[in-house]
Protein backbone atom coordinates (compact mmCIF):
# COMPACT_ATOMS: atom_id res chain seq x y z
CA UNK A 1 119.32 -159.72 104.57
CA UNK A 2 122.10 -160.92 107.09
CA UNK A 3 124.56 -157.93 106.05
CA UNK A 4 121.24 -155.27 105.32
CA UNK A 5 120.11 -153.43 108.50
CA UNK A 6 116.42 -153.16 108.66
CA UNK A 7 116.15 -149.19 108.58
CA UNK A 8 117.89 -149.76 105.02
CA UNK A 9 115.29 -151.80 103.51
CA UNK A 10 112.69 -150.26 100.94
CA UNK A 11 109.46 -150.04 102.12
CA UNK A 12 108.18 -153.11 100.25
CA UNK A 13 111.07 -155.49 101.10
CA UNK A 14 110.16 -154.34 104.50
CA UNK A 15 106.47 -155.38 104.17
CA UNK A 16 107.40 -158.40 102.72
CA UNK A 17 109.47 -159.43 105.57
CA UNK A 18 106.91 -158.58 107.87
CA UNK A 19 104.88 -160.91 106.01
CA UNK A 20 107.08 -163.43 106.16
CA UNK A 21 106.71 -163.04 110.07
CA UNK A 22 110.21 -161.31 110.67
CA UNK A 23 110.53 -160.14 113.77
CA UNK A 24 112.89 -157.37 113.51
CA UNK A 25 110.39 -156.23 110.41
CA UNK A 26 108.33 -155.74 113.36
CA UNK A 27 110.61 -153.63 115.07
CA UNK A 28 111.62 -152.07 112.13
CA UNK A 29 107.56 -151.12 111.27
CA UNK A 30 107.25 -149.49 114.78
CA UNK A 31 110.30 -147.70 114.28
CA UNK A 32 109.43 -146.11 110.73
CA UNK A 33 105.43 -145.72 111.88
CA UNK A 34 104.87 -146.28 115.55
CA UNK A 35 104.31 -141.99 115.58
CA UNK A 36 101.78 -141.60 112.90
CA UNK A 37 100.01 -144.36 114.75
CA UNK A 38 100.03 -142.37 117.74
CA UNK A 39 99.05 -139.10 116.54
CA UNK A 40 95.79 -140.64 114.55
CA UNK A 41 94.99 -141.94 117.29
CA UNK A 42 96.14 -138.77 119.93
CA UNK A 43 93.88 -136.47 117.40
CA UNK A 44 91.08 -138.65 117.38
CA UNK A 45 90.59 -139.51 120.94
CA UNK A 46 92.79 -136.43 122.70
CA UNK A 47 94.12 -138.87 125.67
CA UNK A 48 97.81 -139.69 125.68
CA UNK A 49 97.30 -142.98 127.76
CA UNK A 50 94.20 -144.05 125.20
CA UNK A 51 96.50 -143.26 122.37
CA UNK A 52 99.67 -145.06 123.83
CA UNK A 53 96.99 -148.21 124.42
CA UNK A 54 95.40 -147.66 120.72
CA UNK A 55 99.14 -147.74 119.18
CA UNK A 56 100.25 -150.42 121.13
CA UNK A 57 96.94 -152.51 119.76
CA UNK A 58 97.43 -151.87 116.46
CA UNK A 59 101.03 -153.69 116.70
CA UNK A 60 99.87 -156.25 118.41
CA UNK A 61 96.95 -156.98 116.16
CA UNK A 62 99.21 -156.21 112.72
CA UNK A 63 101.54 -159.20 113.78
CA UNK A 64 99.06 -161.73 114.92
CA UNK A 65 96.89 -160.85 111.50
CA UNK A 66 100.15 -160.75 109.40
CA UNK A 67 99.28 -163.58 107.25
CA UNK A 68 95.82 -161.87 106.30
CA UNK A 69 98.33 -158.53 105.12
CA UNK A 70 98.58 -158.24 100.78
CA UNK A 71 101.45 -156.76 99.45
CA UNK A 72 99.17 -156.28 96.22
CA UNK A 73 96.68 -154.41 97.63
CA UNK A 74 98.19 -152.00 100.36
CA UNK A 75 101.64 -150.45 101.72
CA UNK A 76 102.17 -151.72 104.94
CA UNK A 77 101.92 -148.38 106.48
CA UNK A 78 98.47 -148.02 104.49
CA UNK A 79 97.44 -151.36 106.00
CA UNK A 80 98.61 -149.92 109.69
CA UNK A 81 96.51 -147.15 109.12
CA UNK A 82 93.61 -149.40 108.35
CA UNK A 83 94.06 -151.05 111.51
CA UNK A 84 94.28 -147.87 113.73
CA UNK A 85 91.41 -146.86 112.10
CA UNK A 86 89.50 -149.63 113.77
CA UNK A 87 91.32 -149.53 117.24
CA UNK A 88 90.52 -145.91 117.15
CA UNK A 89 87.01 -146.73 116.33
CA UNK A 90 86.77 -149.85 119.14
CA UNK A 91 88.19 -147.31 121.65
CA UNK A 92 85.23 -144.89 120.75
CA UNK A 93 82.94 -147.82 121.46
CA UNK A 94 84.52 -148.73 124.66
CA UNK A 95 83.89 -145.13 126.38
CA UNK A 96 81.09 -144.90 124.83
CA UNK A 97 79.84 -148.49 127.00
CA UNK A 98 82.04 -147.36 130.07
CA UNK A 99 79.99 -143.49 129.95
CA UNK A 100 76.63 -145.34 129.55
CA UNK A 101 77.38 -147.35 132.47
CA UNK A 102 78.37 -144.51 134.67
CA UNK A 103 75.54 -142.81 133.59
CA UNK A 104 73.18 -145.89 134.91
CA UNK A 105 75.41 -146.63 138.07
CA UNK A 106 75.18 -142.24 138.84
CA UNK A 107 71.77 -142.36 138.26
CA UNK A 108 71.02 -145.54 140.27
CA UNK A 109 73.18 -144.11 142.86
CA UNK A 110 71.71 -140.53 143.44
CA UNK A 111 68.14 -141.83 143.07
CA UNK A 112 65.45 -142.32 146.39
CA UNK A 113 66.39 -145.11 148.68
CA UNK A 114 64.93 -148.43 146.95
CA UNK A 115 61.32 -149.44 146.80
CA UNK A 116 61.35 -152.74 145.31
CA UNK A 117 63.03 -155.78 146.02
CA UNK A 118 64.80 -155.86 142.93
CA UNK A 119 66.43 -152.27 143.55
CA UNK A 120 67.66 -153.27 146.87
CA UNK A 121 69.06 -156.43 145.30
CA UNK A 122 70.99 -154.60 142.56
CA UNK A 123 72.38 -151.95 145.40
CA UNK A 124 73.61 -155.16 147.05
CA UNK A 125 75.83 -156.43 144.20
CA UNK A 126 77.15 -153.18 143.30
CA UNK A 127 78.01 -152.95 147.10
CA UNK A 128 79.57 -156.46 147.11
CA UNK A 129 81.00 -156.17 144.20
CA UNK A 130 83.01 -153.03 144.56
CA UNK A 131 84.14 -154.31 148.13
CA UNK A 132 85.72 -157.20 145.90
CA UNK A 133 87.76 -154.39 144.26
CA UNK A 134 91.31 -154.00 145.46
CA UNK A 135 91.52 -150.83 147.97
CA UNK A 136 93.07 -148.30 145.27
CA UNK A 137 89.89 -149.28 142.55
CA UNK A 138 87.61 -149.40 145.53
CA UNK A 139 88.24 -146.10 146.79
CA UNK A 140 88.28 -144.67 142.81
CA UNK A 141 84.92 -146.50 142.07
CA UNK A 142 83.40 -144.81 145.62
CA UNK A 143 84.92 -141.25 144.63
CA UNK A 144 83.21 -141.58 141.00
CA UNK A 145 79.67 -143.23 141.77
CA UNK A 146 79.16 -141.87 145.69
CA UNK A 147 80.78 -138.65 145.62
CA UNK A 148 80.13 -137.93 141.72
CA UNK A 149 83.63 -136.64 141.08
CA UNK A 150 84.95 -136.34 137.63
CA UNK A 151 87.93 -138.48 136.43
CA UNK A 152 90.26 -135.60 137.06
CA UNK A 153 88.94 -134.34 140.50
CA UNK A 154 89.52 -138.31 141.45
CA UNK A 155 92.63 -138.09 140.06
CA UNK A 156 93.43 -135.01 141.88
CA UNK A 157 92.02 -135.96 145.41
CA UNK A 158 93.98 -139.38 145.55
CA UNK A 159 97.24 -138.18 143.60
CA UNK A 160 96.76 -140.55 141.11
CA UNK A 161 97.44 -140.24 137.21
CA UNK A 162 94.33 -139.00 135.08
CA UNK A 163 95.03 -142.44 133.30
CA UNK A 164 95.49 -144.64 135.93
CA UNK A 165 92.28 -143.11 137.43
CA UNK A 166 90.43 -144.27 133.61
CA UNK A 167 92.07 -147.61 134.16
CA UNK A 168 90.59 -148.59 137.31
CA UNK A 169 86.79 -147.09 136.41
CA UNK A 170 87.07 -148.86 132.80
CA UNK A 171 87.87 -152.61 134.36
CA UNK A 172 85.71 -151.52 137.35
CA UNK A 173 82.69 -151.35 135.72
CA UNK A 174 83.79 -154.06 132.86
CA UNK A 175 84.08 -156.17 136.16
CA UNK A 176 79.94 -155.40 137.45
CA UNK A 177 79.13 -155.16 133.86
CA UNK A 178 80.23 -159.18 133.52
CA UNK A 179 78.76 -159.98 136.81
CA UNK A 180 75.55 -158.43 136.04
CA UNK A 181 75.39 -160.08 132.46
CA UNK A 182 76.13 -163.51 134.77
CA UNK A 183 73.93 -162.67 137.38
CA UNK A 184 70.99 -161.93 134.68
CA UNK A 185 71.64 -165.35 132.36
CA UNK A 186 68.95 -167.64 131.94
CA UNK A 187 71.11 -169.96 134.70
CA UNK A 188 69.44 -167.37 137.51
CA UNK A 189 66.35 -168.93 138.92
């Protein structure tokens, strides 16, 4: 295959290189299917940056799980599809989590000053815990929860990309979201 560019190969001497771990079958995979990755994934979610992080995935978890990929049973591209299937689906599930906890940090947020002890503490480590956040996540996480702005009016009042904007809020709350499954462990006395 010294003398054989990659782009010449048959799809199943391709695959089988890829199999074989390859690296410029890697390359050569992207190359020939890198865009119908992206539009699956474009279509079913309708965010560039979600679809660019979805395609980027489904490379990443093609040529770790290359060993579990038969030649018998699927094309390559078949098997890539497979995979963006699932991204696609695990990115679903991901904004799905991230909207449910908006929807319980807005709700907690706009509600009557606290009654209970337990409200006040929770206000507390939302509080500390977005003053831990860097001053550009900070001031995103404030906008969304305090202000209730949208993703793109947050995006539009700090002159920040849509994306970037989904970026902070998504490892924002995946940041409380891990402190408050610490905080509530059975370790808590």
């Amino acid at each position: 295959m010294t003398t054989t560019s990659f782009a010449d190969l048959d799809d199943h001497a391709l695959a089988s290189a890829f199999a074989s771990g390859d690296e410029r079958a890697l390359r050569e995979a992207y190359a020939r299917w890198s865009a119908l990755v992206f539009r699956l994934a474009l279509r079913s979610l309708g965010d560039r940056a979600d679809a660019e992080d979805v395609t980027q995935q489904v490379y990443i978890s093609a040529w770790r799980g290359r060993h579990t990929f038969d030649l018998t049973r699927a094309s390559l591209s078949a098997w890539l599809v497979g995979i963006t299937k699932h991204r696609i689906a695990d990115a679903h599930e991901a904004r799905a989590r991230t909207r449910r906890l908006e929807e319980t940090l807005v709700s907690e947020a706009s509600v009557a000053p606290p009654v209970g002890d337990d409200d006040l503490a929770e206000r507390v480590m939302v509080a500390e815990e977005l003053d831990r956040l860097e001053p550009v996540p900070r001031r995103v996480m404030q906008l969304a929860f305090y202000d209730q702005l949208s993703h793109s009016q947050i995006a539009e009042t700090l002159g920040l990309p849509i994306g970037t904007v989904k970026s902070h809020v998504r490892r924002s709350l995946i940041r409380l979201r891990t402190r408050w499954e610490v905080d509530d462990g059975p370790h808590r006395a």
